[in-house]
PDB file of N, CA and C in Angstrom:
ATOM      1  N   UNK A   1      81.189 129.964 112.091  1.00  0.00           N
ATOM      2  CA  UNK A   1      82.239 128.966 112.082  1.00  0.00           C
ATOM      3  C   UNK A   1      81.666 127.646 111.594  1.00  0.00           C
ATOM      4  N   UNK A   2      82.372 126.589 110.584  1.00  0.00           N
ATOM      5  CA  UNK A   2      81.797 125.946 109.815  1.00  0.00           C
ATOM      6  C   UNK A   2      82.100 124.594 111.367  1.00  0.00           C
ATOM      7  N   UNK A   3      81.291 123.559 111.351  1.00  0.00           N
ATOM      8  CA  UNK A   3      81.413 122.626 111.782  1.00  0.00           C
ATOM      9  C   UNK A   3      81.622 121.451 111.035  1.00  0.00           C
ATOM     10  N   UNK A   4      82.868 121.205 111.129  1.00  0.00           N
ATOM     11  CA  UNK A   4      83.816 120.121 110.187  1.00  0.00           C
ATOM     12  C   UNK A   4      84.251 119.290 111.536  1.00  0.00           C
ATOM     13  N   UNK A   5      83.941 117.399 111.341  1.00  0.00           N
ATOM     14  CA  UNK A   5      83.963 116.666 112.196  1.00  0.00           C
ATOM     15  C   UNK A   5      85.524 116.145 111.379  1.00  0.00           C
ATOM     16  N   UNK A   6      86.136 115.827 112.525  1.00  0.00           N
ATOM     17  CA  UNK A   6      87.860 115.080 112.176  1.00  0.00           C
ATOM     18  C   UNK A   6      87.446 114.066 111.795  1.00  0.00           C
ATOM     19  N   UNK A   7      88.088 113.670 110.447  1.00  0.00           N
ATOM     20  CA  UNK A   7      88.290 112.342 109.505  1.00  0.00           C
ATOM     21  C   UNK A   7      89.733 111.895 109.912  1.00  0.00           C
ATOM     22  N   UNK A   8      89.456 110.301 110.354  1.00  0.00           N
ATOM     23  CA  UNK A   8      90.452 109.533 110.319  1.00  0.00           C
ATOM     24  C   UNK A   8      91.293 109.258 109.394  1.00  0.00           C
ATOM     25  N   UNK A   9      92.185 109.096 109.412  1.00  0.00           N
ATOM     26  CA  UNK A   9      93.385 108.432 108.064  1.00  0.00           C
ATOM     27  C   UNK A   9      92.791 107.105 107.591  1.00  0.00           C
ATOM     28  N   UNK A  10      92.768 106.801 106.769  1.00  0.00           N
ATOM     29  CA  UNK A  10      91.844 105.171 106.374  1.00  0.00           C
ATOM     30  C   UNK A  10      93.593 104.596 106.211  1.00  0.00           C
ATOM     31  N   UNK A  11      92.864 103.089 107.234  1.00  0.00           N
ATOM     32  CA  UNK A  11      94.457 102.143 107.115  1.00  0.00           C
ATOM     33  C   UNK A  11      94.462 101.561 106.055  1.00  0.00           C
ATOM     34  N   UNK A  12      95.503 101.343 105.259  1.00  0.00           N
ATOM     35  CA  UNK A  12      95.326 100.479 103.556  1.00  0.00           C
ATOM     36  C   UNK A  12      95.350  99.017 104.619  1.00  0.00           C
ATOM     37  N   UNK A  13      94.086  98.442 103.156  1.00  0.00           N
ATOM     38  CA  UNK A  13      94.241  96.870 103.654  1.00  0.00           C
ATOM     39  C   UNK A  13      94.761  95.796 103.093  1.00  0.00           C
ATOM     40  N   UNK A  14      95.337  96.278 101.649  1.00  0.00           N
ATOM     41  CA  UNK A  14      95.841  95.877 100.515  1.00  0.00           C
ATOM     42  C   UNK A  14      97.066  94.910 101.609  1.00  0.00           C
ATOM     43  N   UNK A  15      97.346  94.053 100.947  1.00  0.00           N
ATOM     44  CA  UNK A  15      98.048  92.475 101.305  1.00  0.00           C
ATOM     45  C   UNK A  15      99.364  92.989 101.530  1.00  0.00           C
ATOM     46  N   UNK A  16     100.203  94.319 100.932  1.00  0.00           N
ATOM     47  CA  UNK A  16     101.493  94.385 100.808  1.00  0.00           C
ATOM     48  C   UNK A  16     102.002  95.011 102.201  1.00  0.00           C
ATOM     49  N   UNK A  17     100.875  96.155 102.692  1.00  0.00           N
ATOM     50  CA  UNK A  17     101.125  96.798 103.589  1.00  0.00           C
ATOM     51  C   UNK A  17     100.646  96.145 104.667  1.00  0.00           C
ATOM     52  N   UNK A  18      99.954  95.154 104.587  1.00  0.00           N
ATOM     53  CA  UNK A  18      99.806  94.438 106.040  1.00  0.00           C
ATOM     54  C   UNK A  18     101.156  93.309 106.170  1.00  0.00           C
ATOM     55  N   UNK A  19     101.931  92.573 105.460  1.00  0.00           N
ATOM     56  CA  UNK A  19     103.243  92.350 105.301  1.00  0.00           C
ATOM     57  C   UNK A  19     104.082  93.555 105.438  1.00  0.00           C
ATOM     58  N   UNK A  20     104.320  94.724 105.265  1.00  0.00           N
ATOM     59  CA  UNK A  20     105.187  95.378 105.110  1.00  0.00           C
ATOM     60  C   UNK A  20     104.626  96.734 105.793  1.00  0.00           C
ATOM     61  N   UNK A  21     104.570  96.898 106.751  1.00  0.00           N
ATOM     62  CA  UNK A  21     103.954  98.300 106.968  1.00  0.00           C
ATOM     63  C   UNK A  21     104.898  99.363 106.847  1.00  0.00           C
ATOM     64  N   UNK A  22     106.207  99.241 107.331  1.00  0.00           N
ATOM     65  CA  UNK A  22     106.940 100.035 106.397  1.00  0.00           C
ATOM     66  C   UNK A  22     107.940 100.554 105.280  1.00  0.00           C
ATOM     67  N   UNK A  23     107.260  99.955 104.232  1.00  0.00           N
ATOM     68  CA  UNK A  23     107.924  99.354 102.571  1.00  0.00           C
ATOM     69  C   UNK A  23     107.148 100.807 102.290  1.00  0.00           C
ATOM     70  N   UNK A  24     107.793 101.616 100.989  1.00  0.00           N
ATOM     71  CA  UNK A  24     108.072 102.362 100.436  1.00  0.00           C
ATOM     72  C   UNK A  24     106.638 102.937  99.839  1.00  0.00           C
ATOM     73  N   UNK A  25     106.018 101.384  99.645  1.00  0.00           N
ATOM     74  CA  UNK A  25     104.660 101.115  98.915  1.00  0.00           C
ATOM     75  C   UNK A  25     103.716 101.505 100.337  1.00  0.00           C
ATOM     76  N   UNK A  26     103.919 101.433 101.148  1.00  0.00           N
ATOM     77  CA  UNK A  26     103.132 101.607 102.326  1.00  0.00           C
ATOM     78  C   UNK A  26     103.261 102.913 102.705  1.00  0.00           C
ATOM     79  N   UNK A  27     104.506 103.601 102.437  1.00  0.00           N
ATOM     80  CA  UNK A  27     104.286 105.319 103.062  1.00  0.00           C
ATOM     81  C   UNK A  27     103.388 105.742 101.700  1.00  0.00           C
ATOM     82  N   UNK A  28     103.629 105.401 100.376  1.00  0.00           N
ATOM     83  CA  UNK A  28     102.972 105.884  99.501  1.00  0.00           C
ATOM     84  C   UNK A  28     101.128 105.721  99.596  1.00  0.00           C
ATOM     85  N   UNK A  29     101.168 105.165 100.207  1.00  0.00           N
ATOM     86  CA  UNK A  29      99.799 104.770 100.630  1.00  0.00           C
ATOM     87  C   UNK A  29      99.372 105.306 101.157  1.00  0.00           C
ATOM     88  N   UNK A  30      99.767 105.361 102.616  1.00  0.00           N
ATOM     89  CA  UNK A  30      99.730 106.665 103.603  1.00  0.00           C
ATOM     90  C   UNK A  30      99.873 108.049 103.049  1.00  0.00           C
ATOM     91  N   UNK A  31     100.837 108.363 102.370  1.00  0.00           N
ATOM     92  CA  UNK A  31     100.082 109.543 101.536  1.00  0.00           C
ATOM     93  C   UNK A  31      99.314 110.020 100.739  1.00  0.00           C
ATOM     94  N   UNK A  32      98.581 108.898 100.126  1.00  0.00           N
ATOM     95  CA  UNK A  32      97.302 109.142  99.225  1.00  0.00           C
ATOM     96  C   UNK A  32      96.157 109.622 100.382  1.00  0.00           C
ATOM     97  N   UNK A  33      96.243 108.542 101.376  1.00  0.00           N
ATOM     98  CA  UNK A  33      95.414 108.740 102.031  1.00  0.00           C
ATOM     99  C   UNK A  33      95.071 109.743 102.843  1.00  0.00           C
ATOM    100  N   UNK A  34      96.356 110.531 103.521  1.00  0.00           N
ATOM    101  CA  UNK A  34      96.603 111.768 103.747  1.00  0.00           C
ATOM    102  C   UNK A  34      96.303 112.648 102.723  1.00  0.00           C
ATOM    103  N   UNK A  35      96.263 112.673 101.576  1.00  0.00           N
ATOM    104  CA  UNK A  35      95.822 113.636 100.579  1.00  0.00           C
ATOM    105  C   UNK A  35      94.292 113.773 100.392  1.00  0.00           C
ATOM    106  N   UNK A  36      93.455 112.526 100.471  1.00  0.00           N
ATOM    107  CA  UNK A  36      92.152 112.558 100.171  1.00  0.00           C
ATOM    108  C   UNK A  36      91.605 113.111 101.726  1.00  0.00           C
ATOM    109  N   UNK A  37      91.660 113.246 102.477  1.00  0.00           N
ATOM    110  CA  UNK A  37      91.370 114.185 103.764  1.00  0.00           C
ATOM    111  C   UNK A  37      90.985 115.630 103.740  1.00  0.00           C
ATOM    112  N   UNK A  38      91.614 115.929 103.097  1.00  0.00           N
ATOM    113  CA  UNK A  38      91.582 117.393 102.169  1.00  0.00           C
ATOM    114  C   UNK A  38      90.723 118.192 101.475  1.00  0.00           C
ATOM    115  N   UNK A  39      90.485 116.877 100.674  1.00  0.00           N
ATOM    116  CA  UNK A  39      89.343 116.645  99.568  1.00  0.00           C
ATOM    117  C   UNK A  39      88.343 116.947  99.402  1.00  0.00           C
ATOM    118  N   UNK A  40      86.747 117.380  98.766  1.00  0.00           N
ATOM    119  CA  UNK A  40      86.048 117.348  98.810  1.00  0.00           C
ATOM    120  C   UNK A  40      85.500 116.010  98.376  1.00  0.00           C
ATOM    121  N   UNK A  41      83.999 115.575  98.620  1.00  0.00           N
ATOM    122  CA  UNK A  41      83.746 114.039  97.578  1.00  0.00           C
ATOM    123  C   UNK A  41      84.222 114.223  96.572  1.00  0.00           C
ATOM    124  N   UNK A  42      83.183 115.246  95.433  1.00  0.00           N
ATOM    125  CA  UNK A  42      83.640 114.799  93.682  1.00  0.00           C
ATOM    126  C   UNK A  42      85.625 114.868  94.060  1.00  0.00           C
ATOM    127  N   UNK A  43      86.041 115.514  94.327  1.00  0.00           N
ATOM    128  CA  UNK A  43      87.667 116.124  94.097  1.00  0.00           C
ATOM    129  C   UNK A  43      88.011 114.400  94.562  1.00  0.00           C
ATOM    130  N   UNK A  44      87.460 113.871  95.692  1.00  0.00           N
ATOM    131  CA  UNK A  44      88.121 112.873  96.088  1.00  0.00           C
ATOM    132  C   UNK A  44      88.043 111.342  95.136  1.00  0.00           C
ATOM    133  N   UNK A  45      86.481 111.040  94.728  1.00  0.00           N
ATOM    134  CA  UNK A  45      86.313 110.081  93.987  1.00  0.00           C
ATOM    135  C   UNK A  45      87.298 110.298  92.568  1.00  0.00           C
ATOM    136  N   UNK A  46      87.283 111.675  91.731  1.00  0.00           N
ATOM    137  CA  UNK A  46      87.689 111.590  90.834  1.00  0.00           C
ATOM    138  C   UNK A  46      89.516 111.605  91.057  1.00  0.00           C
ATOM    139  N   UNK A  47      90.308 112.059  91.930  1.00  0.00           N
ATOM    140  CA  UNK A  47      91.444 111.440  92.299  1.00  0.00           C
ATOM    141  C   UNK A  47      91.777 110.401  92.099  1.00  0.00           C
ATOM    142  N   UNK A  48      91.174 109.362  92.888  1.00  0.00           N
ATOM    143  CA  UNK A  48      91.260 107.850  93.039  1.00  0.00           C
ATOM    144  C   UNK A  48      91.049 107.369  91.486  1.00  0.00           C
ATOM    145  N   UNK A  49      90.205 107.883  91.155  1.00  0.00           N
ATOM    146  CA  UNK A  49      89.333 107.422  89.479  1.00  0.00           C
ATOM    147  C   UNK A  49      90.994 107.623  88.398  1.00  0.00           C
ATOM    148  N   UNK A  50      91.335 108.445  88.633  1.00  0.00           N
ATOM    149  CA  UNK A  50      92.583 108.842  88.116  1.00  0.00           C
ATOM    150  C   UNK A  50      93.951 108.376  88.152  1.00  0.00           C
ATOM    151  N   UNK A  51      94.357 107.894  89.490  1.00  0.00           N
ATOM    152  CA  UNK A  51      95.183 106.510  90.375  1.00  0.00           C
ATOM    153  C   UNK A  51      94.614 105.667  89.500  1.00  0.00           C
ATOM    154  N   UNK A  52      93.662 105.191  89.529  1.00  0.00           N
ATOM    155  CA  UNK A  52      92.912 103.671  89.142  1.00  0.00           C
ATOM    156  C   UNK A  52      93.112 103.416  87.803  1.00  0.00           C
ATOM    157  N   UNK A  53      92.901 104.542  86.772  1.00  0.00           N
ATOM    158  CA  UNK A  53      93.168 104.585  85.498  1.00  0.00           C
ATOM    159  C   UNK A  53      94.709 103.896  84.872  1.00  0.00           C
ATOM    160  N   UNK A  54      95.510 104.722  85.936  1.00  0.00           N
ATOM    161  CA  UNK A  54      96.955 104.881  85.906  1.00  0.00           C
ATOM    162  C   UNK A  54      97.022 103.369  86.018  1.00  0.00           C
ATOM    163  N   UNK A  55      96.941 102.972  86.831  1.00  0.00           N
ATOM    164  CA  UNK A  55      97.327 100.961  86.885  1.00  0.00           C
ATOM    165  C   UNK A  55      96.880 100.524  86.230  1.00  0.00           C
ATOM    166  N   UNK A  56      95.717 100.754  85.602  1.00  0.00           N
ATOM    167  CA  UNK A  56      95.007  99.483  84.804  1.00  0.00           C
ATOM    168  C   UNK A  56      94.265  98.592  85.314  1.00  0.00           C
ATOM    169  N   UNK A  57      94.055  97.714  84.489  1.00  0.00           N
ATOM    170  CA  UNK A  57      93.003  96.442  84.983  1.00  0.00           C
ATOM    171  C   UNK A  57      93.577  95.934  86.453  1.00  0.00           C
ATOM    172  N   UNK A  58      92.675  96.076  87.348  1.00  0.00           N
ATOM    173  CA  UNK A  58      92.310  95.523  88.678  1.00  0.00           C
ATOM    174  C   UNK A  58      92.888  96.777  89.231  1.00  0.00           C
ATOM    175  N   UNK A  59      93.014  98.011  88.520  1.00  0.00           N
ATOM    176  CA  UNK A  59      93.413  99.207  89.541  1.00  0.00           C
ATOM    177  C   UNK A  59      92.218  99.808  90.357  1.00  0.00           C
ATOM    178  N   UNK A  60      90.877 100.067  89.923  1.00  0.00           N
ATOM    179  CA  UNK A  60      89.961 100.285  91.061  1.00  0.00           C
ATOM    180  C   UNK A  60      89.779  99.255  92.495  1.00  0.00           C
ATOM    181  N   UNK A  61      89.879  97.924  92.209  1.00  0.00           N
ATOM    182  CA  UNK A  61      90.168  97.167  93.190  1.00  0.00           C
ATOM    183  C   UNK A  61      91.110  97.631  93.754  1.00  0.00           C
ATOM    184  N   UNK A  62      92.285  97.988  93.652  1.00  0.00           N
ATOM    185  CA  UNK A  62      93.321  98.000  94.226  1.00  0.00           C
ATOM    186  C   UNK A  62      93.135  98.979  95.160  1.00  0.00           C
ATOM    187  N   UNK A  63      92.658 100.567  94.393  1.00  0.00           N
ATOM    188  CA  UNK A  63      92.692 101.516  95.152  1.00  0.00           C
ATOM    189  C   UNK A  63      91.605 101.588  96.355  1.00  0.00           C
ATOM    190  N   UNK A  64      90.586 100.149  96.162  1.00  0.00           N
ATOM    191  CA  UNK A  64      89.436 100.574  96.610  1.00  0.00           C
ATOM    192  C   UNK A  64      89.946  99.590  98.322  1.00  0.00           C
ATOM    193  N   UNK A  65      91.202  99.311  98.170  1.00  0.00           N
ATOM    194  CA  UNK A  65      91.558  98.487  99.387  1.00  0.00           C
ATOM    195  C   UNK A  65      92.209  99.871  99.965  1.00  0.00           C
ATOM    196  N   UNK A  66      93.388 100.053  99.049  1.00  0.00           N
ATOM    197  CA  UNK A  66      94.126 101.436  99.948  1.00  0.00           C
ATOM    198  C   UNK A  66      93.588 102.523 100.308  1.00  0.00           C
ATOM    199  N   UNK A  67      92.471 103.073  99.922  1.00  0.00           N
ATOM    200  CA  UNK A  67      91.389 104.273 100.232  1.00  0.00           C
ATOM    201  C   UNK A  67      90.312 103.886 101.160  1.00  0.00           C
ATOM    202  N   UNK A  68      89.949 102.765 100.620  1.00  0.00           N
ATOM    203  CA  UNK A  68      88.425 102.471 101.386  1.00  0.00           C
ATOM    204  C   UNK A  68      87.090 103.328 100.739  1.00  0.00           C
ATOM    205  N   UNK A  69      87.734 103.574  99.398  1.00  0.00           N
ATOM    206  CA  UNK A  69      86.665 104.256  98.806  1.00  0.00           C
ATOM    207  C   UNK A  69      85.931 102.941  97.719  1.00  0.00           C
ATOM    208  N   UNK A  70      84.785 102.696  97.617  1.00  0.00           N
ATOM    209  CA  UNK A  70      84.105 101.768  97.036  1.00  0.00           C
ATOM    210  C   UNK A  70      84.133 101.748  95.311  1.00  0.00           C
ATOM    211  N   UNK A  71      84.467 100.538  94.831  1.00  0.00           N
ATOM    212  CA  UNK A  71      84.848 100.442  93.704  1.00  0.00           C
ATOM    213  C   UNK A  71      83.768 101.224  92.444  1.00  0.00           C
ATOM    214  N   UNK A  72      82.273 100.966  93.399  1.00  0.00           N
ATOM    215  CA  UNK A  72      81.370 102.016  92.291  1.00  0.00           C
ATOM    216  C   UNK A  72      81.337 103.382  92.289  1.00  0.00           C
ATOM    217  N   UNK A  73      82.019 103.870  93.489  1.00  0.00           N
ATOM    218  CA  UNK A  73      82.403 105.381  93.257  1.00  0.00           C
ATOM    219  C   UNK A  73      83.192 105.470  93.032  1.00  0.00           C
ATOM    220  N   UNK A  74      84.808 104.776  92.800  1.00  0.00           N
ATOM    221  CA  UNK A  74      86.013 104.987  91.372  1.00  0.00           C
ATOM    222  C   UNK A  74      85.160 105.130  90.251  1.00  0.00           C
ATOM    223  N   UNK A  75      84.547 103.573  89.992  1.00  0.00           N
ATOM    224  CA  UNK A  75      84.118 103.824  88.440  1.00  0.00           C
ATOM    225  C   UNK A  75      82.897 105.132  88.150  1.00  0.00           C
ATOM    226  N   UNK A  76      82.157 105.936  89.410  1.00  0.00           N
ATOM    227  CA  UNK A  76      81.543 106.756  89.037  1.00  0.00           C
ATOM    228  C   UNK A  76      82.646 107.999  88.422  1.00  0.00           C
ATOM    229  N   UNK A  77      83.724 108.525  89.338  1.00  0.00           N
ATOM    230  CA  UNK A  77      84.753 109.001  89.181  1.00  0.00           C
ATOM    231  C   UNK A  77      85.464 108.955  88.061  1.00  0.00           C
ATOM    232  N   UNK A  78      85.720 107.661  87.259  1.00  0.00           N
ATOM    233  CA  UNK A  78      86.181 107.633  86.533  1.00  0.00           C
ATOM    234  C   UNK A  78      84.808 107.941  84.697  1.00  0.00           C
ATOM    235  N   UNK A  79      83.889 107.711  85.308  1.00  0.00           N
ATOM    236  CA  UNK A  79      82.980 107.885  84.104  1.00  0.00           C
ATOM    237  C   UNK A  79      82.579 109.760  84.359  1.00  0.00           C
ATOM    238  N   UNK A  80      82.907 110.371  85.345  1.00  0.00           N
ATOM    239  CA  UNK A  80      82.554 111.851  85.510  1.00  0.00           C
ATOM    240  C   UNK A  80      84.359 112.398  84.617  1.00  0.00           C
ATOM    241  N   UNK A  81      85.241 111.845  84.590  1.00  0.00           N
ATOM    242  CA  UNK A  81      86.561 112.399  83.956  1.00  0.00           C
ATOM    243  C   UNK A  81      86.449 111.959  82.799  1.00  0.00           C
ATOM    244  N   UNK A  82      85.847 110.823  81.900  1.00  0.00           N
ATOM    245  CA  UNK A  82      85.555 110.755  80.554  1.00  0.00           C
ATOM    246  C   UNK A  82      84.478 111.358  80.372  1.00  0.00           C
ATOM    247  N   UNK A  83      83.093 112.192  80.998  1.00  0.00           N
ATOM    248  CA  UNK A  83      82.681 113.633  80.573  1.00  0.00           C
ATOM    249  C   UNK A  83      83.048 114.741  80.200  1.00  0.00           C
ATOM    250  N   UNK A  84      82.585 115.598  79.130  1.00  0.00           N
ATOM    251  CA  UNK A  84      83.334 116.859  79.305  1.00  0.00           C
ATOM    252  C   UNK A  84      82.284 117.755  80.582  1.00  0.00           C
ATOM    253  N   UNK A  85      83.258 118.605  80.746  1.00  0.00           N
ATOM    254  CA  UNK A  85      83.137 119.144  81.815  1.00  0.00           C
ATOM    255  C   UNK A  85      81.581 119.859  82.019  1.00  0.00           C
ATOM    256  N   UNK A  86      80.932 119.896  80.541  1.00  0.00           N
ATOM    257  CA  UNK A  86      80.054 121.064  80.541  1.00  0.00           C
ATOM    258  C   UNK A  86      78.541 120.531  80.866  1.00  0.00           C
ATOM    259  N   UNK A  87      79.035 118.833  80.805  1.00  0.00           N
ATOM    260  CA  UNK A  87      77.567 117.942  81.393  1.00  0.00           C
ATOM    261  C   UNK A  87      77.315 117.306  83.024  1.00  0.00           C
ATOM    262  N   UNK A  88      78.836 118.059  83.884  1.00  0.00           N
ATOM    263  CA  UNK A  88      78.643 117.161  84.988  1.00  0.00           C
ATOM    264  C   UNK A  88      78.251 118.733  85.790  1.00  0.00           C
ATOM    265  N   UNK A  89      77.605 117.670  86.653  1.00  0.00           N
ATOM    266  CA  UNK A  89      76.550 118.321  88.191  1.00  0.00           C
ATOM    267  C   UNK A  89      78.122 118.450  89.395  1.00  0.00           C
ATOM    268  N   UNK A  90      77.540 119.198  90.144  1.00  0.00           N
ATOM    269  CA  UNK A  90      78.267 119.461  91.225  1.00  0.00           C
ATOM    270  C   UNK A  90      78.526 118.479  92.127  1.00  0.00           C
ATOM    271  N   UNK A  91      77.663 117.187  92.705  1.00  0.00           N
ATOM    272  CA  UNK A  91      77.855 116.007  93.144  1.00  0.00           C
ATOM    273  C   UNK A  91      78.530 116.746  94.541  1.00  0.00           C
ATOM    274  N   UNK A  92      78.407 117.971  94.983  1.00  0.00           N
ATOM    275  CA  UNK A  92      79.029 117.501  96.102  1.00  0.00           C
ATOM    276  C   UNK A  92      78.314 118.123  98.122  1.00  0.00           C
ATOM    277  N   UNK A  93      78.027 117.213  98.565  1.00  0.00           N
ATOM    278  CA  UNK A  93      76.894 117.564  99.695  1.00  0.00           C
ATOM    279  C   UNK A  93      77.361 118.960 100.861  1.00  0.00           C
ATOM    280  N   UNK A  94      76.204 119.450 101.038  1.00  0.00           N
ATOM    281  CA  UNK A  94      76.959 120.825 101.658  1.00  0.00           C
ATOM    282  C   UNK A  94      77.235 120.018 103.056  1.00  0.00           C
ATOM    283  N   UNK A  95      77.842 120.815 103.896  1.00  0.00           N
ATOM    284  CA  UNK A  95      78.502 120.688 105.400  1.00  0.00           C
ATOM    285  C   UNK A  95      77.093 120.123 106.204  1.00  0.00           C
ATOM    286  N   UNK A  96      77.363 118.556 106.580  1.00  0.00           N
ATOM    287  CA  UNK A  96      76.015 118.368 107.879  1.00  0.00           C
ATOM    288  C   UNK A  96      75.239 117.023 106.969  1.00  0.00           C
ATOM    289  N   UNK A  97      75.240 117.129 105.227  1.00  0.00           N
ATOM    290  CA  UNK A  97      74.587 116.485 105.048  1.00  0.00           C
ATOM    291  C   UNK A  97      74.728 114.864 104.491  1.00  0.00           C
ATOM    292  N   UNK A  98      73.795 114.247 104.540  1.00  0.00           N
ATOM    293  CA  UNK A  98      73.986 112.891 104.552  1.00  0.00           C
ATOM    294  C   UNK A  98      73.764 111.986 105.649  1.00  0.00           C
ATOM    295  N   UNK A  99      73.921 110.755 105.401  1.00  0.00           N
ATOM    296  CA  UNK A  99      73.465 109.686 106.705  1.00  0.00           C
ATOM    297  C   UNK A  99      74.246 110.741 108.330  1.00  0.00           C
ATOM    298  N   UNK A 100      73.512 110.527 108.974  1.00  0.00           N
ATOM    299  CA  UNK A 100      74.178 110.949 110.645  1.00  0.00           C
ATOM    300  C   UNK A 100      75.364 109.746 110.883  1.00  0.00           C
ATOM    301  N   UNK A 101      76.635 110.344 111.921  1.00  0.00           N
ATOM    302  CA  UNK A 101      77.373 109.203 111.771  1.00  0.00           C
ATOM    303  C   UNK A 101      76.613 108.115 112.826  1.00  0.00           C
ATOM    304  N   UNK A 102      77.489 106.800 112.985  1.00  0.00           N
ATOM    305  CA  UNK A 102      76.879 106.084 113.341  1.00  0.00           C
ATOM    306  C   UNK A 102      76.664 106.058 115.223  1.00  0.00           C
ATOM    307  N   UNK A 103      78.133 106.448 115.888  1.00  0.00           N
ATOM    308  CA  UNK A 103      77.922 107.244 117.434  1.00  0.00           C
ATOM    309  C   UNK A 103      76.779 107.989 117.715  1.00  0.00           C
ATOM    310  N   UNK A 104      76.447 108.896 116.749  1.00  0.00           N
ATOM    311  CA  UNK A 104      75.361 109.392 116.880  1.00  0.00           C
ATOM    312  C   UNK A 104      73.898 108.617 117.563  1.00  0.00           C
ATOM    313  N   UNK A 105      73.822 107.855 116.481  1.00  0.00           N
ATOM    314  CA  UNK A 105      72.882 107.013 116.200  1.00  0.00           C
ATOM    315  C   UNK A 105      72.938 106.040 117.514  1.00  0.00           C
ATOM    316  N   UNK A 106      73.900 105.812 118.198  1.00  0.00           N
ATOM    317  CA  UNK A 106      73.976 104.320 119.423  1.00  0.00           C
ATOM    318  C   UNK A 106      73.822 105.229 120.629  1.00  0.00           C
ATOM    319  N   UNK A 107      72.578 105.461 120.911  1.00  0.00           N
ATOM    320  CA  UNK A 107      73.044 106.502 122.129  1.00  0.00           C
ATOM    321  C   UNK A 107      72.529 105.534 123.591  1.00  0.00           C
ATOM    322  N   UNK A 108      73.303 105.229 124.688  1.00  0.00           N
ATOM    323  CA  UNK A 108      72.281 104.981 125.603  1.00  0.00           C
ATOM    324  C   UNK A 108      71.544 104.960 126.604  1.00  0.00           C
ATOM    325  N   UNK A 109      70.373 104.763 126.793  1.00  0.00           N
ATOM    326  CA  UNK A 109      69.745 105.239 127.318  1.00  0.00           C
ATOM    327  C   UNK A 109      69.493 104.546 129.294  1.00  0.00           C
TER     328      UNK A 109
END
């Protein structure tokens, strides 16, 4: 049995939805964010990379408020979708790995 820790919903922090939490633009939000949960990393960065494209100039900013995903992993995302497919790496960490979370880490004694 795989050990998969529950991911929170990330709250958008973008200016519209803290005015409006429930404007049209704000459930849409909430469902991106509900969608990237799902996700694997690469599947998830290059999503967003793809959103971001779609708006245009200041769209990685934008998305990088409503996701909470960091603007240099859009633009990595977005430079792995202007690759063809036959030069990119797998980019994506097996189950367990990476920094420990941070609870982990505060234990006391």
């Amino acid at each position: 049995m795989e050990n998969k820790t529950k991911r929170k919903i990330h709250r958008c922090t973008c200016k519209n939805c803290q005015l409006h939490p429930y404007s049209k633009a704000a459930k849409q939000h909430q469902a991106i964010n509900r969608a990237l949960l799902e996700l694997n990393e690469r599947s998830k960065r290059q999503f967003v990379a793809v959103l971001a494209n779609q708006q245009g100039r200041g769209g990685a900013s934008h998305l990088a408020a409503i996701t909470g995903v960091s603007r240099k992993t859009i633009a990595r995302g977005q430079r792995e979708i202007e690759r063809s497919p036959s030069h990119q790496s797998s980019g994506i960490r097996r189950s367990g790995a990476g920094r420990p979370r941070v609870e982990k880490n505060n234990r006391e004694y």
